[in-house]
N, C-alpha and C. Protein backbone atom coordinates (compact mmCIF):
# COMPACT_ATOMS: atom_id res chain seq x y z
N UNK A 1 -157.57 -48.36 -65.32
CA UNK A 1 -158.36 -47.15 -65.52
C UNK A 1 -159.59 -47.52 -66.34
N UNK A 2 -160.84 -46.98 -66.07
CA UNK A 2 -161.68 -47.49 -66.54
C UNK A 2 -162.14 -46.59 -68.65
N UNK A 3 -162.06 -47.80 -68.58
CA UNK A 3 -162.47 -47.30 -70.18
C UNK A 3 -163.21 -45.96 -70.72
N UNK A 4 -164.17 -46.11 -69.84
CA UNK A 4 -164.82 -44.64 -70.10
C UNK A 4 -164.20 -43.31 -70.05
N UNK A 5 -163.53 -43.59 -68.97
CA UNK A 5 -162.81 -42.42 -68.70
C UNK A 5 -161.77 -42.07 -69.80
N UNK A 6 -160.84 -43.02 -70.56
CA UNK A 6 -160.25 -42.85 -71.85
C UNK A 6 -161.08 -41.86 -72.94
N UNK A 7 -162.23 -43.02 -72.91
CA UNK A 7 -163.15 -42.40 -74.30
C UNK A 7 -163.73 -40.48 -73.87
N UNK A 8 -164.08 -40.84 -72.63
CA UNK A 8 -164.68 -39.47 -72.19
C UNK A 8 -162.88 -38.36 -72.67
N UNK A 9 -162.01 -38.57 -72.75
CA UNK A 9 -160.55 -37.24 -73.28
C UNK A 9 -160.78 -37.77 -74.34
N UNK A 10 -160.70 -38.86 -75.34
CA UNK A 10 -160.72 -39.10 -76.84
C UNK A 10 -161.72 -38.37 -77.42
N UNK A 11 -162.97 -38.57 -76.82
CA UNK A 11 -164.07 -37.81 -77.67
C UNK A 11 -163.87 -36.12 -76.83
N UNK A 12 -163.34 -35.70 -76.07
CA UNK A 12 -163.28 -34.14 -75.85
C UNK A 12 -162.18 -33.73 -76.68
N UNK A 13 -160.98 -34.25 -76.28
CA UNK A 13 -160.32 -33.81 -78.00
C UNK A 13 -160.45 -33.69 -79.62
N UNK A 14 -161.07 -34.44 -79.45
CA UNK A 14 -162.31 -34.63 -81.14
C UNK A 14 -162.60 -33.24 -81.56
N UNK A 15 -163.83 -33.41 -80.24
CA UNK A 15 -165.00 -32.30 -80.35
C UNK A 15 -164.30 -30.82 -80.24
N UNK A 16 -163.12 -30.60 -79.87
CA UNK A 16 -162.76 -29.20 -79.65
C UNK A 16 -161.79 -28.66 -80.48
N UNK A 17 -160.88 -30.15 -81.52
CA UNK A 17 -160.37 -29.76 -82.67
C UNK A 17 -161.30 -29.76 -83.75
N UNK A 18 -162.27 -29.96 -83.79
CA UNK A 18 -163.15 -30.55 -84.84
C UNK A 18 -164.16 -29.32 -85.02
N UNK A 19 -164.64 -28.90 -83.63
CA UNK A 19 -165.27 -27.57 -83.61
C UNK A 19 -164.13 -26.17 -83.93
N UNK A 20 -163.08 -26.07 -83.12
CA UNK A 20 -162.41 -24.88 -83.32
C UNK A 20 -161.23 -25.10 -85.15
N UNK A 21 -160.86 -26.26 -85.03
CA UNK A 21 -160.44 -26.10 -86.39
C UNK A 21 -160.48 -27.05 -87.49
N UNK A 22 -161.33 -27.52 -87.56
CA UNK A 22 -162.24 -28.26 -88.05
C UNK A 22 -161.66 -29.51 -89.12
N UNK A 23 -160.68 -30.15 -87.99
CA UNK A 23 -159.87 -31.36 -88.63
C UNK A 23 -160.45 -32.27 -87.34
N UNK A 24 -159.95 -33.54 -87.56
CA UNK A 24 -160.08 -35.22 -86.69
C UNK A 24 -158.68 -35.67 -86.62
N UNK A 25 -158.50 -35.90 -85.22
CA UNK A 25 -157.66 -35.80 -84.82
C UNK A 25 -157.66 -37.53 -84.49
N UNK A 26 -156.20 -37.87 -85.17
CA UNK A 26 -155.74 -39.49 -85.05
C UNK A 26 -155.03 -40.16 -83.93
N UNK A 27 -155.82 -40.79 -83.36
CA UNK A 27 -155.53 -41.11 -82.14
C UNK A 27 -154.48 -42.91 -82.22
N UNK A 28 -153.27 -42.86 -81.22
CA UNK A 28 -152.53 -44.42 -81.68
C UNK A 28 -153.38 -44.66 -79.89
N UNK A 29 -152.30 -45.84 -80.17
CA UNK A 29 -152.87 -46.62 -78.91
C UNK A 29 -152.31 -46.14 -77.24
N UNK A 30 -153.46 -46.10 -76.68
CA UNK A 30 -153.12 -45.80 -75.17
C UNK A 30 -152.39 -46.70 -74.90
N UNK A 31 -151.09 -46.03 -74.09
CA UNK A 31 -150.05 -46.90 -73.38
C UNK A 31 -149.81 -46.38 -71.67
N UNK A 32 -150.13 -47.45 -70.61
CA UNK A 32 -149.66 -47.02 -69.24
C UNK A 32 -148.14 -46.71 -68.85
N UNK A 33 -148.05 -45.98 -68.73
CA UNK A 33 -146.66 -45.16 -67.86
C UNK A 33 -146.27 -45.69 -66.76
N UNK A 34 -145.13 -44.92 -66.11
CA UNK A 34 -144.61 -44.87 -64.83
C UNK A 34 -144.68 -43.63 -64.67
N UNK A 35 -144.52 -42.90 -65.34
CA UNK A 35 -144.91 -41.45 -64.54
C UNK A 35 -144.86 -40.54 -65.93
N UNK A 36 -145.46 -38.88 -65.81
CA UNK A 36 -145.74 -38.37 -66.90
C UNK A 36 -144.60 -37.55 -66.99
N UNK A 37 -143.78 -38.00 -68.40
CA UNK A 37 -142.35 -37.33 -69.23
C UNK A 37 -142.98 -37.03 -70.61
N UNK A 38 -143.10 -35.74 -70.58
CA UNK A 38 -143.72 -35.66 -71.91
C UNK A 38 -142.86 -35.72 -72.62
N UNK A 39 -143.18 -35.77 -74.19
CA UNK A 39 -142.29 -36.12 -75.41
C UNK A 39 -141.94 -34.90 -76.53
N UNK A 40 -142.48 -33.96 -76.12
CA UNK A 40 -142.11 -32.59 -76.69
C UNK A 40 -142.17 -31.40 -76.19
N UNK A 41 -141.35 -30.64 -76.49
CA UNK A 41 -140.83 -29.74 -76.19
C UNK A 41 -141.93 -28.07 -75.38
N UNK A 42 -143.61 -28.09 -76.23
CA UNK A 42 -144.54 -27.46 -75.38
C UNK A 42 -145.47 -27.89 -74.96
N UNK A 43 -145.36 -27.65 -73.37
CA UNK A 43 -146.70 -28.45 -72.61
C UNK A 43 -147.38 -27.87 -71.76
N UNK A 44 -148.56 -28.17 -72.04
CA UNK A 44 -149.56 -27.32 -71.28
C UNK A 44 -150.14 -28.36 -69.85
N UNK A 45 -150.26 -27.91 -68.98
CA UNK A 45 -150.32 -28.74 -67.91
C UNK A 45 -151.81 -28.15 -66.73
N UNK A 46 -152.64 -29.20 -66.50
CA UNK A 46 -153.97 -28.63 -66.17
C UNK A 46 -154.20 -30.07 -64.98
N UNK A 47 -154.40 -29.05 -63.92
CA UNK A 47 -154.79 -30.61 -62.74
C UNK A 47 -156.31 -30.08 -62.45
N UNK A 48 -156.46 -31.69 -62.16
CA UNK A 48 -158.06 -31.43 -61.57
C UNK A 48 -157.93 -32.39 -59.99
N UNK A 49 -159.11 -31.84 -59.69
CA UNK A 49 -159.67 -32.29 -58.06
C UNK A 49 -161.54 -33.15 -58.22
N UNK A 50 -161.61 -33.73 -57.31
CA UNK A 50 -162.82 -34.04 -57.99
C UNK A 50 -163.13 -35.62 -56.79
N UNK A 51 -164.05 -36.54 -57.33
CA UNK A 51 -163.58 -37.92 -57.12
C UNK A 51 -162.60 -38.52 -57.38
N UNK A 52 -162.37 -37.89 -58.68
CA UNK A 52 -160.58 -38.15 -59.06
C UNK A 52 -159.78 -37.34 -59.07
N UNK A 53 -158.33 -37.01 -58.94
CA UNK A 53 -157.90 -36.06 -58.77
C UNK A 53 -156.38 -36.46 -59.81
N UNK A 54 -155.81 -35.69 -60.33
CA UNK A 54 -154.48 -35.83 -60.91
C UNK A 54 -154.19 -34.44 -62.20
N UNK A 55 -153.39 -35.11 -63.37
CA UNK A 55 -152.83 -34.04 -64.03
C UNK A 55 -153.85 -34.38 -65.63
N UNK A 56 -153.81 -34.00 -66.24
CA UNK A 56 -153.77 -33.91 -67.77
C UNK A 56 -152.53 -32.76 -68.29
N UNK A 57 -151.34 -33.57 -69.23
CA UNK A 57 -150.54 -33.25 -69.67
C UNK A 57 -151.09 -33.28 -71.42
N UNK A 58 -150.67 -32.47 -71.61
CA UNK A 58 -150.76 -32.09 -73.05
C UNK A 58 -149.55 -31.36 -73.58
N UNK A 59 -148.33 -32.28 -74.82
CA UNK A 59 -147.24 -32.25 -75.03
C UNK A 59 -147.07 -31.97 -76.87
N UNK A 60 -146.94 -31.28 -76.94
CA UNK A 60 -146.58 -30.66 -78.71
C UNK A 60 -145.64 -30.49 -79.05
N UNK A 61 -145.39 -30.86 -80.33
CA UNK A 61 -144.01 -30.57 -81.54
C UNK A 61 -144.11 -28.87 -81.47
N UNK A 62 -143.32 -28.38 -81.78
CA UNK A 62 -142.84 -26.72 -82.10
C UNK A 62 -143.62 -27.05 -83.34
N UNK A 63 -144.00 -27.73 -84.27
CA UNK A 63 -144.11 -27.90 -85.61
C UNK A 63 -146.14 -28.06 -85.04
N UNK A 64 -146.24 -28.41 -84.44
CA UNK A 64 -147.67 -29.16 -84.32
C UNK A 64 -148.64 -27.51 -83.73
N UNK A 65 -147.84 -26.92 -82.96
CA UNK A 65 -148.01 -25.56 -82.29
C UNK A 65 -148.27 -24.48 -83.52
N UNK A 66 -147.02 -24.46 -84.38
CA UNK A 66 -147.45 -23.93 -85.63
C UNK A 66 -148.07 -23.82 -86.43
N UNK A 67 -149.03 -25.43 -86.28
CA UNK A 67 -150.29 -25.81 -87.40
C UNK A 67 -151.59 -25.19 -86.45
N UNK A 68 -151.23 -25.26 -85.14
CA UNK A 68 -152.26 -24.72 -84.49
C UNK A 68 -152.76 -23.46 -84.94
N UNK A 69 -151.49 -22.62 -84.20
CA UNK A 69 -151.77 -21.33 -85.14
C UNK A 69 -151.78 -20.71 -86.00
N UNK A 70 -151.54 -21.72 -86.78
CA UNK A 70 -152.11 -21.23 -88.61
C UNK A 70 -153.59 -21.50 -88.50
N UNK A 71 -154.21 -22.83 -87.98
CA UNK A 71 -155.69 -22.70 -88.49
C UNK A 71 -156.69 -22.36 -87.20
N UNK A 72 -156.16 -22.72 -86.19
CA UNK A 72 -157.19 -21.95 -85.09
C UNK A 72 -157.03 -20.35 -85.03
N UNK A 73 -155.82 -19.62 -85.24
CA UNK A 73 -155.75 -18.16 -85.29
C UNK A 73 -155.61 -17.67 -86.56
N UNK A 74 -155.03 -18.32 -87.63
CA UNK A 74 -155.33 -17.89 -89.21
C UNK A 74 -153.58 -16.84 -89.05
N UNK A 75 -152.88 -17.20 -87.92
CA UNK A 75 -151.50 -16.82 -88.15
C UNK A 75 -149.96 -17.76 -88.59
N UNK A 76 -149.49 -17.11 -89.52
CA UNK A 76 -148.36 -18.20 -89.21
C UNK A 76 -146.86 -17.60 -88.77
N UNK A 77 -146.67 -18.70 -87.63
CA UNK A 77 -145.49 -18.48 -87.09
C UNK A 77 -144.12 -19.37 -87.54
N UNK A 78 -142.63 -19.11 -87.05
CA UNK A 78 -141.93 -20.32 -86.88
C UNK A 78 -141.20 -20.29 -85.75
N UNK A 79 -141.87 -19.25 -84.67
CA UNK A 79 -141.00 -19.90 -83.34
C UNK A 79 -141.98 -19.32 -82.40
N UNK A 80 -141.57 -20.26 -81.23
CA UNK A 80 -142.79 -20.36 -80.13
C UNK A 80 -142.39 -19.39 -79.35
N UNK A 81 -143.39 -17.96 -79.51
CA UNK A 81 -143.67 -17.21 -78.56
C UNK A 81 -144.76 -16.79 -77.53
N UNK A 82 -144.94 -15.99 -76.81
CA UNK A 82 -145.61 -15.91 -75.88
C UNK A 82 -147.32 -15.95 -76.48
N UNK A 83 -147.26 -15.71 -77.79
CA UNK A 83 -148.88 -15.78 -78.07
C UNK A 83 -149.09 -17.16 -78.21
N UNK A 84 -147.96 -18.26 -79.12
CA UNK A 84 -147.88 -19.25 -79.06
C UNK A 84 -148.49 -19.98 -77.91
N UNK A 85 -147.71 -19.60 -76.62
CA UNK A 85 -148.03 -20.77 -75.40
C UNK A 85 -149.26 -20.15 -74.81
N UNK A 86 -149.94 -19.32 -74.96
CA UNK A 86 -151.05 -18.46 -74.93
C UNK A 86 -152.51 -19.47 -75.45
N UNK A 87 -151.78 -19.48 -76.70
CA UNK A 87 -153.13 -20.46 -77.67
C UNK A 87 -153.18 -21.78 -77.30
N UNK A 88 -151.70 -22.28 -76.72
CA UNK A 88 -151.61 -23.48 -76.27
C UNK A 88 -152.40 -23.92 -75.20
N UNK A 89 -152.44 -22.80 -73.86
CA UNK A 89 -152.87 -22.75 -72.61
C UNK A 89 -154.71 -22.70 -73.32
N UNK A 90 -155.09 -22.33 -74.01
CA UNK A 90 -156.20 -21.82 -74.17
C UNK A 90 -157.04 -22.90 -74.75
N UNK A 91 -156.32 -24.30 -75.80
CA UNK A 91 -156.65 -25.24 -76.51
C UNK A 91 -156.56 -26.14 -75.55
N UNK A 92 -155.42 -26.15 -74.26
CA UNK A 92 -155.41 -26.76 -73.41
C UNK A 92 -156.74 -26.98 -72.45
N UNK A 93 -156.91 -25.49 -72.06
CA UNK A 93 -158.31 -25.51 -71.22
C UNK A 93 -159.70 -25.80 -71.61
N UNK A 94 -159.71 -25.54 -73.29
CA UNK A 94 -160.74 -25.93 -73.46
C UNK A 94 -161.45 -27.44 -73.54
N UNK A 95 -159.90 -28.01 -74.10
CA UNK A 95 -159.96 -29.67 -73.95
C UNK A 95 -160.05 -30.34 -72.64
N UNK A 96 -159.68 -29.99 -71.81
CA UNK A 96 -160.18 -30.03 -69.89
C UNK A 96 -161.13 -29.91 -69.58
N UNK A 97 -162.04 -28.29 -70.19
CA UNK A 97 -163.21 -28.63 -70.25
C UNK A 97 -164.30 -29.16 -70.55
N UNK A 98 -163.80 -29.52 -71.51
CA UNK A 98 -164.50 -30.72 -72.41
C UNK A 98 -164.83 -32.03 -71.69
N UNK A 99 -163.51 -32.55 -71.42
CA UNK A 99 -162.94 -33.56 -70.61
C UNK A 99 -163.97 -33.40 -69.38
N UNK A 100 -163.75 -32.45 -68.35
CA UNK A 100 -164.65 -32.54 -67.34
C UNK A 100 -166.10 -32.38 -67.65
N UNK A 101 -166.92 -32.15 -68.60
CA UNK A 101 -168.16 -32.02 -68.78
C UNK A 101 -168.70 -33.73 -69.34
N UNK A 102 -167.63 -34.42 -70.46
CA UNK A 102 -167.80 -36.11 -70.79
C UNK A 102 -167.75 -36.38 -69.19
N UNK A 103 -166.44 -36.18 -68.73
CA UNK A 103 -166.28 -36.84 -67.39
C UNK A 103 -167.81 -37.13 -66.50
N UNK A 104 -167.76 -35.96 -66.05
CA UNK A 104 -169.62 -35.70 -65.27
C UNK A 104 -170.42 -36.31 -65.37
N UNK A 105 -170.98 -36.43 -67.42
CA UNK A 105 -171.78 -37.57 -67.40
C UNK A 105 -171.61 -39.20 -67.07
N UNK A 106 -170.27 -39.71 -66.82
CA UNK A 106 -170.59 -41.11 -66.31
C UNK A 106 -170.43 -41.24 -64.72
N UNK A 107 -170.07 -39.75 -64.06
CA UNK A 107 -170.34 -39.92 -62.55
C UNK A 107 -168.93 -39.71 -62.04
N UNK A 108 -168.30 -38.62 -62.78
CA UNK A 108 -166.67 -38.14 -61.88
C UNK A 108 -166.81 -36.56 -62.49
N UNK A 109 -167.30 -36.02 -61.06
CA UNK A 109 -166.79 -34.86 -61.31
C UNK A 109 -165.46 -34.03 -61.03
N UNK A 110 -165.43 -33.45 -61.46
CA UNK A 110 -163.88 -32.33 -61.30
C UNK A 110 -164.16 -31.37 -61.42
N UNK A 111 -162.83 -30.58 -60.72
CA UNK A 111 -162.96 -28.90 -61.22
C UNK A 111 -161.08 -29.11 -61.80
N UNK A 112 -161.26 -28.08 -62.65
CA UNK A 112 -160.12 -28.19 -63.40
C UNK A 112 -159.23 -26.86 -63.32
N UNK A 113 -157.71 -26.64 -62.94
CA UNK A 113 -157.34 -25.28 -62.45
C UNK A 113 -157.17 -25.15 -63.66
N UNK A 114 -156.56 -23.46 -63.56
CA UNK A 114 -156.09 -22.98 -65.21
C UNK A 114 -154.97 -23.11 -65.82
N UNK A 115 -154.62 -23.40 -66.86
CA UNK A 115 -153.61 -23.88 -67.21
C UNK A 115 -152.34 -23.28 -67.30
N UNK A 116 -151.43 -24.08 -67.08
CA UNK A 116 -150.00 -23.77 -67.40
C UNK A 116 -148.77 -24.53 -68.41
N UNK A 117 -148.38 -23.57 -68.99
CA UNK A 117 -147.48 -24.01 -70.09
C UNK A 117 -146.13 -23.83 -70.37
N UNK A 118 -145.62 -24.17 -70.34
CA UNK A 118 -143.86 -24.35 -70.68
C UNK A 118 -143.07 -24.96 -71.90
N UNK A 119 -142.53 -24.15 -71.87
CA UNK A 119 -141.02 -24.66 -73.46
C UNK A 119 -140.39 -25.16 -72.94
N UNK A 120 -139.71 -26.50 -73.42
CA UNK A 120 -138.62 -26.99 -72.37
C UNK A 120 -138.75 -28.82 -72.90
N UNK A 121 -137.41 -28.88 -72.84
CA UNK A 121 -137.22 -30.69 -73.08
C UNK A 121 -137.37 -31.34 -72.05
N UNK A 122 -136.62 -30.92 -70.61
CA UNK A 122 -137.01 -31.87 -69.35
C UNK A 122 -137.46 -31.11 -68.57
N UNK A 123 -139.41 -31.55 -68.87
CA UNK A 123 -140.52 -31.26 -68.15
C UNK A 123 -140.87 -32.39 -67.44
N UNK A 124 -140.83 -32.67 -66.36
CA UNK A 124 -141.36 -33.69 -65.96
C UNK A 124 -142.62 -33.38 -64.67
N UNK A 125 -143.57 -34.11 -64.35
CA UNK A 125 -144.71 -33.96 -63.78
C UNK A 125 -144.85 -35.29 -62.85
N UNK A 126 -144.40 -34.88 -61.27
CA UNK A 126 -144.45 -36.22 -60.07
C UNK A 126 -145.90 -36.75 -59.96
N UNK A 127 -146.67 -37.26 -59.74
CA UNK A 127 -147.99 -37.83 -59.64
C UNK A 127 -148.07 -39.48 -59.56
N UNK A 128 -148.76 -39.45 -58.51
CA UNK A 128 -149.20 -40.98 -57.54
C UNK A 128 -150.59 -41.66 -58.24
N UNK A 129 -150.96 -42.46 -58.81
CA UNK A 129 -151.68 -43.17 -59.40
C UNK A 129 -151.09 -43.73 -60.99
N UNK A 130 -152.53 -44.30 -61.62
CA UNK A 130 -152.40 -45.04 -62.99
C UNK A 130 -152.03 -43.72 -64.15
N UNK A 131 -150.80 -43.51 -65.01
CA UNK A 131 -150.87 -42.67 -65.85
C UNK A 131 -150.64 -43.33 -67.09
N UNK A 132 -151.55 -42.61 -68.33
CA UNK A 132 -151.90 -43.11 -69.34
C UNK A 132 -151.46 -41.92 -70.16
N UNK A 133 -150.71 -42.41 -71.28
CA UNK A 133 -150.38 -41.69 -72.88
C UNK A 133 -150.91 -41.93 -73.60
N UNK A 134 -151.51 -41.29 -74.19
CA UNK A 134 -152.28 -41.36 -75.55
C UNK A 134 -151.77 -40.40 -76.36
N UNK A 135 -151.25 -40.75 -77.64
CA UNK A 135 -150.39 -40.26 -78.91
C UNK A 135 -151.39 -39.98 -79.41
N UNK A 136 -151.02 -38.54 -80.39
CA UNK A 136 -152.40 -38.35 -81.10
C UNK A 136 -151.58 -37.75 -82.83
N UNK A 137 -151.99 -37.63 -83.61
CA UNK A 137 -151.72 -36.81 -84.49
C UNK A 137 -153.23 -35.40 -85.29
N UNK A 138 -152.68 -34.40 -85.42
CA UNK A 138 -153.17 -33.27 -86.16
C UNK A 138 -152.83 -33.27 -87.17
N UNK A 139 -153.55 -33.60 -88.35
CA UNK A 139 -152.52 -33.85 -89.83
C UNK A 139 -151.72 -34.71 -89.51
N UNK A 140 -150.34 -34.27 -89.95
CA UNK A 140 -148.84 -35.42 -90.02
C UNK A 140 -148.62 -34.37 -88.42
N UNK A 141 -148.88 -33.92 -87.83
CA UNK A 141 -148.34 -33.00 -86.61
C UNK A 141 -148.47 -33.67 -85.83
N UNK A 142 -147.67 -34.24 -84.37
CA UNK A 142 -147.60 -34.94 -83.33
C UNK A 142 -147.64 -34.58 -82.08
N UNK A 143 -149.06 -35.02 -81.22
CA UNK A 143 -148.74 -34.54 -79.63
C UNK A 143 -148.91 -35.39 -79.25
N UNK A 144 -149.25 -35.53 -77.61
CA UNK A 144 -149.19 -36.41 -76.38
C UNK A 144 -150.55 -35.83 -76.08
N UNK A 145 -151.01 -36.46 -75.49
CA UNK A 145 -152.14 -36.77 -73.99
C UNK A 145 -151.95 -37.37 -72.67
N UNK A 146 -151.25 -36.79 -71.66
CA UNK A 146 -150.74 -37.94 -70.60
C UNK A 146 -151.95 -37.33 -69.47
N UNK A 147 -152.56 -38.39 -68.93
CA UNK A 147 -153.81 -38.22 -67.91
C UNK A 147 -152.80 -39.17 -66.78
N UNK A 148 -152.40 -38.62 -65.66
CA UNK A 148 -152.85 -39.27 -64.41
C UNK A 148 -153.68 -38.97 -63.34
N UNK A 149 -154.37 -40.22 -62.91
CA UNK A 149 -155.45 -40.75 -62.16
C UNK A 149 -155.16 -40.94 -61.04
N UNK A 150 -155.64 -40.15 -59.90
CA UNK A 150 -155.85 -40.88 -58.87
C UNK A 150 -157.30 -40.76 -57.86
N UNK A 151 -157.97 -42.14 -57.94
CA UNK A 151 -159.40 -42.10 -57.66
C UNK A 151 -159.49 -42.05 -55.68
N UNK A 152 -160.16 -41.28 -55.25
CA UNK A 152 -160.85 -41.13 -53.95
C UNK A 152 -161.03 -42.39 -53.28
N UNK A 153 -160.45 -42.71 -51.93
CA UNK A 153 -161.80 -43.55 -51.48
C UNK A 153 -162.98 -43.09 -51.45
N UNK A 154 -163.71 -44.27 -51.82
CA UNK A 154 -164.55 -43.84 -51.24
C UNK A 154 -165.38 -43.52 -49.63
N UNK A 155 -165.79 -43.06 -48.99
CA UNK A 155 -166.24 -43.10 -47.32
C UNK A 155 -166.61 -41.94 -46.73
């Protein structure tokens, strides 16, 4: 997968925790998959079409969801309800959009559907190409980034 395309979701996640709640978000090292199993329990799930086409998975602690909505909504919760996966779907799309606007500028466009989100330990997501995890932390709070890729011929 080409590098850019990494940096183009690293720097849209940045920019949309950094703008909406105004922390920097710690990124570990991208690791390639066999297929996307997210690692916690809420996930917001957003495919695109494009030159490239595949998923962006986005996977949160119940605990990481909670920090969300303490500082992006100024509420605090301790169990994931429907406003919960609401804010999730909503942090989700905006980071997609993000994602597809970096994307654009190095020459892959997409359109990105609207998102969907689920509670649940075995979520799993089938998809044919290169898929990449990227671990991130919010504070001490822990999510996922799982992108799979699959590029067009071209012709």
């Amino acid at each position: 997968m080409d590098a850019r395309f990494i940096n183009a979701i690293l720097n849209a996640v940045n920019n949309v925790f950094e703008t909406i709640m105004n922390v920097k978000i710690i990124f570990g090292k991208p690791e390639a998959m066999k297929n996307i199993s997210p690692n916690y329990s809420v996930v917001g799930i957003i495919g695109f079409t494009g030159r490239i086409s595949g998923n962006l998975v986005y996977s949160f602690k119940d605990q990481t969801v909670f920090e969300v909505m303490k500082t992006m909504i100024g509420m605090e919760i301790n169990e994931i309800d429907e406003m919960a996966l609401s804010a999730v779907g909503e942090l989700a799309n905006m980071i997609s959009g993000n994602i597809a606007t970096n994307l654009e500028k190095i020459g892959y466009k997409i359109e990105i559907s609207p998102p969907s989100v689920v509670k649940g330990k075995e979520v799993s997501v089938k998809m044919e190409g290169v898929v990449i995890r990227i671990p991130a932390k919010l504070n001490k709070h822990e999510f996922d980034i799982s992108v799979a890729v699959q590029e067009k011929e071209k012709g």
